[in-house]
Protein backbone atom coordinates (compact mmCIF):
# COMPACT_ATOMS: atom_id res chain seq x y z
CA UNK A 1 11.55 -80.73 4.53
CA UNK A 2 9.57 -80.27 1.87
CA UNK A 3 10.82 -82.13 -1.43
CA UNK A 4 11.83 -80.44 -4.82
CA UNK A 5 10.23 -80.24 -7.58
CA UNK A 6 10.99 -82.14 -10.61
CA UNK A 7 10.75 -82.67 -13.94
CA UNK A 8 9.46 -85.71 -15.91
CA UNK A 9 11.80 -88.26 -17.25
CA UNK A 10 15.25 -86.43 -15.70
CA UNK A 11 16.80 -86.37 -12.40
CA UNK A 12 18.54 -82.97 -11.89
CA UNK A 13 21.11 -82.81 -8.39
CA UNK A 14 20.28 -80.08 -6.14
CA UNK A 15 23.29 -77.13 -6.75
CA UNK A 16 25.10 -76.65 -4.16
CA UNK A 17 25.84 -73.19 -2.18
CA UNK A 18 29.11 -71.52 -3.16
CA UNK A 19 31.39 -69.48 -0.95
CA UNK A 20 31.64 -65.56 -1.37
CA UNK A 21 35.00 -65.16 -1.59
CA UNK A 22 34.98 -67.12 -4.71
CA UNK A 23 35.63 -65.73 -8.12
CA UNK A 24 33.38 -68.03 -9.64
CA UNK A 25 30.70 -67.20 -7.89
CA UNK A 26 29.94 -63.97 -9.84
CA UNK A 27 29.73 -65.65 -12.94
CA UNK A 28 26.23 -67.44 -14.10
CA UNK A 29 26.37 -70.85 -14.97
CA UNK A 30 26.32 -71.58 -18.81
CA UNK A 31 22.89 -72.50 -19.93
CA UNK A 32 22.65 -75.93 -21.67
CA UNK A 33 21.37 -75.53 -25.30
CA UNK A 34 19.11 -78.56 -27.35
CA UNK A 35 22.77 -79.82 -27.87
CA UNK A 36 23.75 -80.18 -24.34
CA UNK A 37 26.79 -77.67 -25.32
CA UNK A 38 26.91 -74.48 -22.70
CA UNK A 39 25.85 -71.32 -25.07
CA UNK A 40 27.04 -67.54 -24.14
CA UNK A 41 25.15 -65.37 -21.38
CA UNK A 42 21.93 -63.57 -22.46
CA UNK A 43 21.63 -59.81 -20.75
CA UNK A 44 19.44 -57.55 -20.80
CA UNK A 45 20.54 -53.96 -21.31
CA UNK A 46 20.24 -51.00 -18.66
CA UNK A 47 17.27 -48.57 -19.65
CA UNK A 48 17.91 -45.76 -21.58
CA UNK A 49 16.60 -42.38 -20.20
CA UNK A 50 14.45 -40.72 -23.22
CA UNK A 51 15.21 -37.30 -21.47
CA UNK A 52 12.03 -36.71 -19.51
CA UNK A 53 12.13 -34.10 -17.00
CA UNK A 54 11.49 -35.19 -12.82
CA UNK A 55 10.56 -32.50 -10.44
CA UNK A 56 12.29 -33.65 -7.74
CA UNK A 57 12.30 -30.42 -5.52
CA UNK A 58 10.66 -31.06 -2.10
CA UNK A 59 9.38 -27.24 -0.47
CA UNK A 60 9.20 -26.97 2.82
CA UNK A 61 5.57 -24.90 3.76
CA UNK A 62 5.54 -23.82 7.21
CA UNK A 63 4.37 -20.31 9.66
CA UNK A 64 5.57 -19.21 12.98
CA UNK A 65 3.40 -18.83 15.55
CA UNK A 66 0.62 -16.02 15.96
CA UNK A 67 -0.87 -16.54 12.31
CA UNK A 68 -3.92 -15.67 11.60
CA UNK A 69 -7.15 -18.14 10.19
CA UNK A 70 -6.18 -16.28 6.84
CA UNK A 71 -2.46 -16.64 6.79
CA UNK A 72 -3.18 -20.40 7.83
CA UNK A 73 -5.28 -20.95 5.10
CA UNK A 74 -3.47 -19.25 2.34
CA UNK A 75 -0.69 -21.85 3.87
CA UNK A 76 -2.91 -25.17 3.11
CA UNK A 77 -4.02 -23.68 -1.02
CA UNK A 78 -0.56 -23.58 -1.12
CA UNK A 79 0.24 -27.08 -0.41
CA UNK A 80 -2.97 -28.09 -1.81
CA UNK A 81 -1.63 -26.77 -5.00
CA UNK A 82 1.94 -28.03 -4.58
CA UNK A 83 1.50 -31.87 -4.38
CA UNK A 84 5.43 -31.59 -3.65
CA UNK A 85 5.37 -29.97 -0.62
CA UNK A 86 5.44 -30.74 2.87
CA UNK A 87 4.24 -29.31 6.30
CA UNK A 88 5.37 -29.37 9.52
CA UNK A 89 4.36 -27.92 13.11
CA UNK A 90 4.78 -24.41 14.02
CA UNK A 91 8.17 -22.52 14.49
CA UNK A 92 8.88 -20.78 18.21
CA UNK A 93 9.14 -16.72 17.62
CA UNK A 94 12.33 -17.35 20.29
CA UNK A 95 13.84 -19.52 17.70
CA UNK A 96 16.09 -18.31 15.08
CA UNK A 97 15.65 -18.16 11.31
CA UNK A 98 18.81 -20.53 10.19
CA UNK A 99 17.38 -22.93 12.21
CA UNK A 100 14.62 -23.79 9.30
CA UNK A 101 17.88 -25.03 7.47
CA UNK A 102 17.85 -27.79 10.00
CA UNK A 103 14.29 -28.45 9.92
CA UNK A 104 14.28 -28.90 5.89
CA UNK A 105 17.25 -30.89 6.23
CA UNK A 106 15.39 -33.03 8.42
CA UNK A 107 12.42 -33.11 6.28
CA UNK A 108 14.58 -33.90 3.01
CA UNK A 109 13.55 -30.29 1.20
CA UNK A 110 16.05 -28.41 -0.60
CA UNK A 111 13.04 -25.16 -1.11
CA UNK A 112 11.51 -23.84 2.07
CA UNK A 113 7.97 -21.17 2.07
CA UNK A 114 8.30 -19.33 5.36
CA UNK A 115 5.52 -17.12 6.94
CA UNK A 116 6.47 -14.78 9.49
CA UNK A 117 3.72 -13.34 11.50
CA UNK A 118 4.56 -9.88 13.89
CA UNK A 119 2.22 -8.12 15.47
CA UNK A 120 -0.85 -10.80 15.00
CA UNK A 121 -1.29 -7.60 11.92
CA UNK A 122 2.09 -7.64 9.50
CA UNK A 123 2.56 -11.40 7.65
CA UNK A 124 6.11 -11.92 6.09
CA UNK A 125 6.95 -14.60 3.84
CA UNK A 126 10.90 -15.62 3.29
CA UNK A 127 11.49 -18.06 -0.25
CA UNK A 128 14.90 -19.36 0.38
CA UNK A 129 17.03 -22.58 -1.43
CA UNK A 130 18.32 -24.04 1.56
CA UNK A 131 21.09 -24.80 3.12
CA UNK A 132 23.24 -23.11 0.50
CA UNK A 133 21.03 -19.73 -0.47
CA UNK A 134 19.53 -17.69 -1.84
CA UNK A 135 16.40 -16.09 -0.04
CA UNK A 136 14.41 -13.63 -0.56
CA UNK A 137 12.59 -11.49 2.20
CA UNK A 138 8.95 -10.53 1.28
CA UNK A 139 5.53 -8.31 2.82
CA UNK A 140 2.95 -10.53 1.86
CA UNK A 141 -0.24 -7.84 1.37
CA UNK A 142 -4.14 -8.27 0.03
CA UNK A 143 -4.78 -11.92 0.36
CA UNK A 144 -7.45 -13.97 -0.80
CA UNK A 145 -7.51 -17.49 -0.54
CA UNK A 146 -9.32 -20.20 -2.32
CA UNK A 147 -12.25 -20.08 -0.29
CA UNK A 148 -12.87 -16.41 -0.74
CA UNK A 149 -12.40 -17.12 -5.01
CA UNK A 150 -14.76 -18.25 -7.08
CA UNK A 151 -12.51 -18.52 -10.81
CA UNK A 152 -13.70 -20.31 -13.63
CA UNK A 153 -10.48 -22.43 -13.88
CA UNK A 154 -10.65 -26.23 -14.60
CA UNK A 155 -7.80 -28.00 -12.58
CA UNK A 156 -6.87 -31.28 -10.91
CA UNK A 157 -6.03 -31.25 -7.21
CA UNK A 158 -2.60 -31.99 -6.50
CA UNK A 159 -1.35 -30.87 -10.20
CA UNK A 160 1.61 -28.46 -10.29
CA UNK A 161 0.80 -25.29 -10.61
CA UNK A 162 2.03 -22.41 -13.15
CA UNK A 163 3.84 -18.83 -13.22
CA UNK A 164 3.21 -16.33 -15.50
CA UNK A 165 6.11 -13.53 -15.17
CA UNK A 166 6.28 -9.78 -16.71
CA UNK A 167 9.25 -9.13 -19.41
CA UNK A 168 10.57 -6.79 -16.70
CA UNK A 169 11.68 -10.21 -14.90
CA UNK A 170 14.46 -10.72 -17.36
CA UNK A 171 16.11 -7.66 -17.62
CA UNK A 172 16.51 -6.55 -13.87
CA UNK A 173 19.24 -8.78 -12.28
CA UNK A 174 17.12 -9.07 -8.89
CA UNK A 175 14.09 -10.07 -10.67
CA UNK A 176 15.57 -12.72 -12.88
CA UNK A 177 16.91 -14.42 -9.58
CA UNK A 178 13.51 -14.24 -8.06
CA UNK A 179 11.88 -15.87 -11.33
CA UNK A 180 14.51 -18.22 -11.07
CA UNK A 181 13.89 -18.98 -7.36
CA UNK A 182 10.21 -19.92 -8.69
CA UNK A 183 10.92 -21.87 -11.67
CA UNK A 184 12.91 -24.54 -9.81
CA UNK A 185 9.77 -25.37 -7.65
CA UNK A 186 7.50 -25.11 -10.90
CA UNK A 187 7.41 -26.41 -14.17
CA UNK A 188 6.12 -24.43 -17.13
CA UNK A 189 5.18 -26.50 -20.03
CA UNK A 190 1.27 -25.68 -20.06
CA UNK A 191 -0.99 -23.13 -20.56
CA UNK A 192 -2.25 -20.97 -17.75
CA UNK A 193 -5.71 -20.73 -15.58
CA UNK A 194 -6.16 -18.92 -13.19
CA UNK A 195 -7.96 -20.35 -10.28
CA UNK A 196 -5.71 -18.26 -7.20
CA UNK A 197 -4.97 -17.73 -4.24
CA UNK A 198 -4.59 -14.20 -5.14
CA UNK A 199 -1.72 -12.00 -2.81
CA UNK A 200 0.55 -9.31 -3.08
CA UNK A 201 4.15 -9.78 -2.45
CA UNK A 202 6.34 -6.36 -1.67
CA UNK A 203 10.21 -7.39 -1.90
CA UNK A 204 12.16 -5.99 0.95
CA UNK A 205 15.31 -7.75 0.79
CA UNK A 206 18.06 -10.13 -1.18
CA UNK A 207 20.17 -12.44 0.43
CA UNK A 208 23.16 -14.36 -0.60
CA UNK A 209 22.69 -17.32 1.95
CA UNK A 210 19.85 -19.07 3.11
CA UNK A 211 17.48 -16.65 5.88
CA UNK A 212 20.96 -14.57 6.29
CA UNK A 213 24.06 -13.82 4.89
CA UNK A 214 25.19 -10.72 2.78
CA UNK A 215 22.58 -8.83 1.41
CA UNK A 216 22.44 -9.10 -2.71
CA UNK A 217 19.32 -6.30 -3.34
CA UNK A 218 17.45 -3.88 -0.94
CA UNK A 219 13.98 -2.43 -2.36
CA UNK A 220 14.52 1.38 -1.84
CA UNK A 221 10.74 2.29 -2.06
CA UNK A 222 9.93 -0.26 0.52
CA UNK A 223 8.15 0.90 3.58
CA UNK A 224 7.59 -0.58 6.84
CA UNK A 225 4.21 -1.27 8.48
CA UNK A 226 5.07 0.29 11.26
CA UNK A 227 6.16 3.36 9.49
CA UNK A 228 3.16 3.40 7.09
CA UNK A 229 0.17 3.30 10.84
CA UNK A 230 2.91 5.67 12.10
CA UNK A 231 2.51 8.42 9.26
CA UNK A 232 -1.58 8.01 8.94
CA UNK A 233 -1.40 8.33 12.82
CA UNK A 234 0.03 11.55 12.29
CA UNK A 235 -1.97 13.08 9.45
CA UNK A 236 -5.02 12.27 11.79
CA UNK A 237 -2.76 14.58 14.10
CA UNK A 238 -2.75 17.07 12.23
CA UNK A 239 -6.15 17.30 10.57
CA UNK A 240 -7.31 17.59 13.58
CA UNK A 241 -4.79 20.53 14.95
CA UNK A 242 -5.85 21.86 11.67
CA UNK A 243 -9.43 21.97 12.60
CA UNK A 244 -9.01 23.06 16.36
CA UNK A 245 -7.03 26.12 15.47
CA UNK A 246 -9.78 27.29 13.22
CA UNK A 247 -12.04 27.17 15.97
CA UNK A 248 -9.77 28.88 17.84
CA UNK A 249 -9.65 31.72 15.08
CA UNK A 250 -13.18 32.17 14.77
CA UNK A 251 -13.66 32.53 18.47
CA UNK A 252 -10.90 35.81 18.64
CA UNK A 253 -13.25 37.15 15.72
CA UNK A 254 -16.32 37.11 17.97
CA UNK A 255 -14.86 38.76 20.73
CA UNK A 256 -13.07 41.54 18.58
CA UNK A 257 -14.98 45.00 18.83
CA UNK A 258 -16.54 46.08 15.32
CA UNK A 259 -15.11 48.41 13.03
CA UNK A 260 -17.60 51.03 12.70
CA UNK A 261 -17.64 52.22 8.95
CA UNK A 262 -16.76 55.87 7.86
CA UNK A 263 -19.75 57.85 7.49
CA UNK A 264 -21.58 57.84 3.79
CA UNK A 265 -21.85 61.47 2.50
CA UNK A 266 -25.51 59.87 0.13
CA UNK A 267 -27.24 59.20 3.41
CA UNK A 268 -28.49 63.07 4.16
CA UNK A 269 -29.61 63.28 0.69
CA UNK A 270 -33.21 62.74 1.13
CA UNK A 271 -33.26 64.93 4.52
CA UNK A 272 -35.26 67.95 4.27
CA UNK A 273 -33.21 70.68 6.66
CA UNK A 274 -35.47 72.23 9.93
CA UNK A 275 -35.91 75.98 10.24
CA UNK A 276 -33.00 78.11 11.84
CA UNK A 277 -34.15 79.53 15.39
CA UNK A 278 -32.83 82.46 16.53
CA UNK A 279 -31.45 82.17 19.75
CA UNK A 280 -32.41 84.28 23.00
CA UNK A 281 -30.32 85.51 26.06
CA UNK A 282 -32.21 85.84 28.89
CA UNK A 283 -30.89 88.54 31.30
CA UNK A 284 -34.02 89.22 33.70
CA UNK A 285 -33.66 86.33 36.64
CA UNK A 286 -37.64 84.62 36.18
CA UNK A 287 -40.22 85.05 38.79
CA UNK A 288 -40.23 82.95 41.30
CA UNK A 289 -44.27 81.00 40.68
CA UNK A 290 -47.01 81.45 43.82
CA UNK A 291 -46.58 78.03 45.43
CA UNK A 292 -50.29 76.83 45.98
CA UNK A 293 -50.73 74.76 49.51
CA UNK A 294 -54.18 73.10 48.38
CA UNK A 295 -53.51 71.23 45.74
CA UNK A 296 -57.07 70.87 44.37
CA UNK A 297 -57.64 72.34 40.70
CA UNK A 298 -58.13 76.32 40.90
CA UNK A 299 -61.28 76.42 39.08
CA UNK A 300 -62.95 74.83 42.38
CA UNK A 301 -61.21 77.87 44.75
CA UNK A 302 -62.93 80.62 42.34
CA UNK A 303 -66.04 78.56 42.90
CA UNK A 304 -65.92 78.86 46.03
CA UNK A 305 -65.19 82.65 46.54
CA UNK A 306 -67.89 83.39 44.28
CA UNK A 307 -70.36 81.87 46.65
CA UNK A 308 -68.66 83.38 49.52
CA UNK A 309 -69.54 86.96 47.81
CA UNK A 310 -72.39 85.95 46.99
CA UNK A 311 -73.70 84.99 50.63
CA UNK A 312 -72.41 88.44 51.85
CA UNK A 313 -74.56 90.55 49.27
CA UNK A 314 -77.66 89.20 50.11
């Protein structure tokens, strides 16, 4: 064993270990003063919070499966941006939705970013304050991640970002529990620069608990993908009924006889009229004509009689 250390010119016992049951235990030893007399306890007092705000949310940012590259990289500028957040591997389209409760438990988040892919086409994206609620139920539309973006915005990575809202925010009761929803993952004591992802985010729905529960709010202009393919589908449908029974019109016209036009009484202007001819009755029955068997031309037959007389008188 090693020996202790000591001091010059004093010899100091080594204290000895004291049971825990024992009261006096608890209580330091008196420190000798210059005198040799035990003086009172020094302590040092307990810090005093100067009322400094911590963000101590944790978000959970996670997809279900059948993303797409842009929906998966929308996902990573988000948690680029969020230094706050963390992933975790993809969720089963089998599974159910209060499962993520679980998961964030798990994960020790109290916020949760959900993207819901359908289709391989429609992306939704749920905002919820788990386990005890509320979410919100969005149709995330026109994105453009960081990549895509070239903004002039100066920033640091992993700084929190910021949230500009519109006035209309505070005086709709649905709104002003969505801007609360974002404030308690955001703080907002800076100015604002914009340097994206940019995206559209259609509300659909209100919830009182966390990816369930009564609903609080229901957009009444939203409409479904499926609706919205379903209606140009049938536009298409009908242009093009439109256009075939035009064809079909403009065939009958060709095979319709023409209208001939009522006679114009200018035409016979410029005619001069023909001579009026008497008309004759014949009552006599005509002669029948001499029926000639040669059929050369009767000059020649004279011709030849003449010569016949001719012969005879000399």
């Amino acid at each position: 064993m090693a020996a202790a250390k000591r001091k010059r010119g004093a010899t100091a016992a080594r204290p000895k270990k004291r049971a825990k049951g024992d009261a006096s235990a608890s209580e330091p030893a008196p420190k000798a003063g210059p005198d040799g007399a035990g003086s009172e306890e020094y302590r040092i007092p307990a810090p005093v919070s100067q009322g400094k705000w911590k963000n101590k949310e944790r978000v959970l940012i996670f997809s279900s499966r059948g993303i797409n590259f842009r929906t998966r990289h929308l996902m990573q500028d988000l948690r680029t941006l969020m230094p706050h957040s963390k992933a975790d591997t993809k969720m089963d389209r089998k599974d159910k939705l209060f499962i993520i409760n679980e998961v964030c438990e798990i994960k020790n988040c109290n916020k949760c970013i959900f993207f819901e892919a359908k289709k391989k086409q429609d992306l939704y994206m749920w905002l919820s304050n788990t386990p005890q609620g509320p979410s919100a139920k969005f149709l995330v539309q026109n994105i453009h991640t960081l990549a895509e973006l070239k903004m002039t915005g100066n920033c640091l990575r992993g700084s929190r970002p910021l949230l500009s809202f519109d006035p209309t925010f505070d005086k709709e009761p649905h709104y002003a529990l969505l801007k609360e929803l974002f404030i308690q993952i955001i703080e907002e004591d800076a100015s604002l620069v914009e340097i994206g992802p940019r995206f559209v985010l259609n509300l659909i729905k209100i919830f009182q608990g966390s990816f369930g529960g009564p609903t609080l709010y229901e957009n009444p202009y939203y409409q479904s993908p499926n609706m919205h393919r379903r209606l140009i589908r049938l536009s298409m449908a009908a242009r093009f009924k439109e256009k075939q029974q035009v064809k079909e019109v403009q065939k009958i016209k060709k095979k319709e006889t023409k209208i001939l036009t009522e006679e114009d009484p200018t035409e016979t202007v410029f005619e001069t009229p023909a001579e009026e001819k008497l008309m004759e009755v014949q009552l006599v029955k005509p002669e029948m004509k001499a029926t000639v068997k040669d059929k050369r031309k009767p000059r020649k037959i004279q011709r030849k009689k003449q010569k016949k007389l001719f012969r005879i008188e000399g």
